[in-house]
N, C-alpha and C. Protein backbone atom coordinates (compact mmCIF):
# COMPACT_ATOMS: atom_id res chain seq x y z
N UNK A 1 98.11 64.08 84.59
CA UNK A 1 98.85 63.07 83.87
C UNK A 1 99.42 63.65 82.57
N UNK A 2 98.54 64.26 81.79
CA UNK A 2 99.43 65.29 80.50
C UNK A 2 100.37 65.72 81.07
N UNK A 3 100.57 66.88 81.81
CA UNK A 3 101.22 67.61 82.18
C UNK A 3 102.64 66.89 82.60
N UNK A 4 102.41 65.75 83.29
CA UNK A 4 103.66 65.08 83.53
C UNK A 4 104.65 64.44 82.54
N UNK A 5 103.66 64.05 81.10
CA UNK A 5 104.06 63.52 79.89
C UNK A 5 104.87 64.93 79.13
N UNK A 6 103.92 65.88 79.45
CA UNK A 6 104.81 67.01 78.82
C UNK A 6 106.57 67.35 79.17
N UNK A 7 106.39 67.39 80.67
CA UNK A 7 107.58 67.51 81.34
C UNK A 7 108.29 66.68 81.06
N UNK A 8 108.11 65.22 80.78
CA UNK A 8 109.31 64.48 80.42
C UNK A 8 109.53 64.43 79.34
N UNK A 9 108.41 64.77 78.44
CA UNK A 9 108.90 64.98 76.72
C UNK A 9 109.97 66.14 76.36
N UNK A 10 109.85 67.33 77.22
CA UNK A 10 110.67 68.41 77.23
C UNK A 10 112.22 67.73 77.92
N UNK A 11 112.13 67.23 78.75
CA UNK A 11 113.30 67.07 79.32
C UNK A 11 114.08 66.04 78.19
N UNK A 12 113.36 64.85 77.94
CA UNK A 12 114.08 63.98 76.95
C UNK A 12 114.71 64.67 75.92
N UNK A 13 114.04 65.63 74.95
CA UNK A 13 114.40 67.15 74.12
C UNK A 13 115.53 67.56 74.36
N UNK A 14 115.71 68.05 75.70
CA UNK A 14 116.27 69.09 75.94
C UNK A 14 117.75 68.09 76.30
N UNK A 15 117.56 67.12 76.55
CA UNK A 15 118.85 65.73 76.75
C UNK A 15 119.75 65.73 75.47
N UNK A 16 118.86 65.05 74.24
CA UNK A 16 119.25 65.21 73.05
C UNK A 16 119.42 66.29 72.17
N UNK A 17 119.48 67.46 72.48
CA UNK A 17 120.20 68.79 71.59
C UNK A 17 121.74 68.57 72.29
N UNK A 18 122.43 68.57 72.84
CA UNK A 18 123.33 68.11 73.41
C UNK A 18 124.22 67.02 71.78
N UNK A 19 123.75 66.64 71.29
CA UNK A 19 124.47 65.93 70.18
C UNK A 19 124.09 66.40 68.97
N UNK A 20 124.24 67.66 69.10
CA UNK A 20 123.97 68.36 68.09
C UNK A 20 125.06 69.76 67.38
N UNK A 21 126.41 68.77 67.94
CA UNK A 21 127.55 69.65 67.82
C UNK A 21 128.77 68.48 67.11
N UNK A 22 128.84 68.73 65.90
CA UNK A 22 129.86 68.25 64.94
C UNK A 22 131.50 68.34 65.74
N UNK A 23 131.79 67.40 65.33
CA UNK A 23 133.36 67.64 65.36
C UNK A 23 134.29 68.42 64.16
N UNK A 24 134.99 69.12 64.23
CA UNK A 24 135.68 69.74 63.38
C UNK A 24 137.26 70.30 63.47
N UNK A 25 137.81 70.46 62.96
CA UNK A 25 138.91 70.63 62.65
C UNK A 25 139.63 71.73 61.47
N UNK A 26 140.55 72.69 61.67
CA UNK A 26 141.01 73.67 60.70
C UNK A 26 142.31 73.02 60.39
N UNK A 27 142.19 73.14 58.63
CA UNK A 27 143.49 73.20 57.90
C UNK A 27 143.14 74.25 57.23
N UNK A 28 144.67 74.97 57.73
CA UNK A 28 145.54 75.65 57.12
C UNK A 28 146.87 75.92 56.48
N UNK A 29 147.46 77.56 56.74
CA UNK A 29 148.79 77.23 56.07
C UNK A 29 149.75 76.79 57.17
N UNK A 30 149.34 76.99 58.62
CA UNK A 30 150.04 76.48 59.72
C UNK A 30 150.53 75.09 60.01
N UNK A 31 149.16 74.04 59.27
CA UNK A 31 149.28 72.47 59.28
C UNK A 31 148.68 72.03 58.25
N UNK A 32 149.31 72.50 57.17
CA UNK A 32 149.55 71.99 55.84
C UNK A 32 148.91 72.12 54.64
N UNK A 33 148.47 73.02 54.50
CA UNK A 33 148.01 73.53 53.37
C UNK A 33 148.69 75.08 53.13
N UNK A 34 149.13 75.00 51.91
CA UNK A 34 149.74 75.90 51.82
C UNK A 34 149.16 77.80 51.45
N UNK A 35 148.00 77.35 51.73
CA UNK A 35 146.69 78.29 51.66
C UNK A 35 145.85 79.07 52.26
N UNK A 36 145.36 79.89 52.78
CA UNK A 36 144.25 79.98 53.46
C UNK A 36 142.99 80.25 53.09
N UNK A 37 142.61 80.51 51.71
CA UNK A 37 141.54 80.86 51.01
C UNK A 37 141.47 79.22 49.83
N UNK A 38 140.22 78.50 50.16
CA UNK A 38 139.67 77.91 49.90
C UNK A 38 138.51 78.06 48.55
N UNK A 39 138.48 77.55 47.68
CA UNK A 39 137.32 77.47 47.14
C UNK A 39 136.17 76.81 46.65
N UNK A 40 136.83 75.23 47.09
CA UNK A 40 135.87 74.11 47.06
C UNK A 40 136.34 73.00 47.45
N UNK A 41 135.61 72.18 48.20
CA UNK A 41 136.06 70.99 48.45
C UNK A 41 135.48 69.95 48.60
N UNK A 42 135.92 68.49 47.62
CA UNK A 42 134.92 67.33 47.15
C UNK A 42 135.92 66.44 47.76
N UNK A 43 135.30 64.97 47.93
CA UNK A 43 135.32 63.39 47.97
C UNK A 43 135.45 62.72 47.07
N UNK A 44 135.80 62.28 46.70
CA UNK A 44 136.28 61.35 45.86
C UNK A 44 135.82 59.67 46.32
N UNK A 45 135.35 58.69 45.44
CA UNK A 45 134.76 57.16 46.05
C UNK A 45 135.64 56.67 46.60
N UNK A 46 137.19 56.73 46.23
CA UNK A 46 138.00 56.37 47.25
C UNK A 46 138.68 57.36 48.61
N UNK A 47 137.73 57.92 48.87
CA UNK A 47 137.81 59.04 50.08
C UNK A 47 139.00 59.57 49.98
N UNK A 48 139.69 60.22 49.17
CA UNK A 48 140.23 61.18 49.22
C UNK A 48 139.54 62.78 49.23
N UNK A 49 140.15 63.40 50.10
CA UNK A 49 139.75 64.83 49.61
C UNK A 49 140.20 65.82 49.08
N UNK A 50 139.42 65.95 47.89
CA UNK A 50 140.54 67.15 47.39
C UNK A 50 140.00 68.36 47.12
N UNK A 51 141.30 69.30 47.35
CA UNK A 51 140.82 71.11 47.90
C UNK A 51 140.81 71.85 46.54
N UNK A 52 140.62 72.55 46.47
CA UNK A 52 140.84 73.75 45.10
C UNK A 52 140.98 75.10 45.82
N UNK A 53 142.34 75.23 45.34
CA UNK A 53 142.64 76.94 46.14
C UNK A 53 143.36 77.98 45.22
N UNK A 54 143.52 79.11 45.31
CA UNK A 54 144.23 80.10 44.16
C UNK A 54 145.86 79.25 43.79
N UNK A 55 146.27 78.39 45.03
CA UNK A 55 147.60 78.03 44.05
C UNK A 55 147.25 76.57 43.65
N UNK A 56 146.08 75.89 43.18
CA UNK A 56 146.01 74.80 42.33
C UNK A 56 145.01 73.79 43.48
N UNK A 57 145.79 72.05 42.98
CA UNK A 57 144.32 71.38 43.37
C UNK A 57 145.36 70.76 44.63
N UNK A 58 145.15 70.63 45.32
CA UNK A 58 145.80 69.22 46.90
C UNK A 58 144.23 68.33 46.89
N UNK A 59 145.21 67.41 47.45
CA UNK A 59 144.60 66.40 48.27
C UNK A 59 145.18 65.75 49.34
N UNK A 60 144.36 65.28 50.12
CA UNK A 60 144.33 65.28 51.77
C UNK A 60 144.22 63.14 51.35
């Protein structure tokens, strides 16, 4: 009876790593940023985001 609890505890595990992959997306200088070297990037309370790069500040 353990043994069977084990097996399904592993399998349930092994189900849920599966959502363990973010969505993401690249900006660049190709789609719109006129940049490719980055050096920080914050939120703002009204969800803007804004970048800091060697040619100044954007926001998204």
């Amino acid at each position: 009876m353990f043994h069977k609890l084990i097996i399904i505890l592993l399998v349930f595990a092994a189900l849920d790593s599966s959502a363990q992959h973010p969505n993401f997306y690249s900006i660049n200088d190709e789609n719109g940023l006129p940049v490719n070297e980055v050096y920080q990037v914050i939120q703002d309370k009204k969800r803007f985001i804004w970048i800091g790069c060697d040619m100044g500040l954007f926001s998204l």
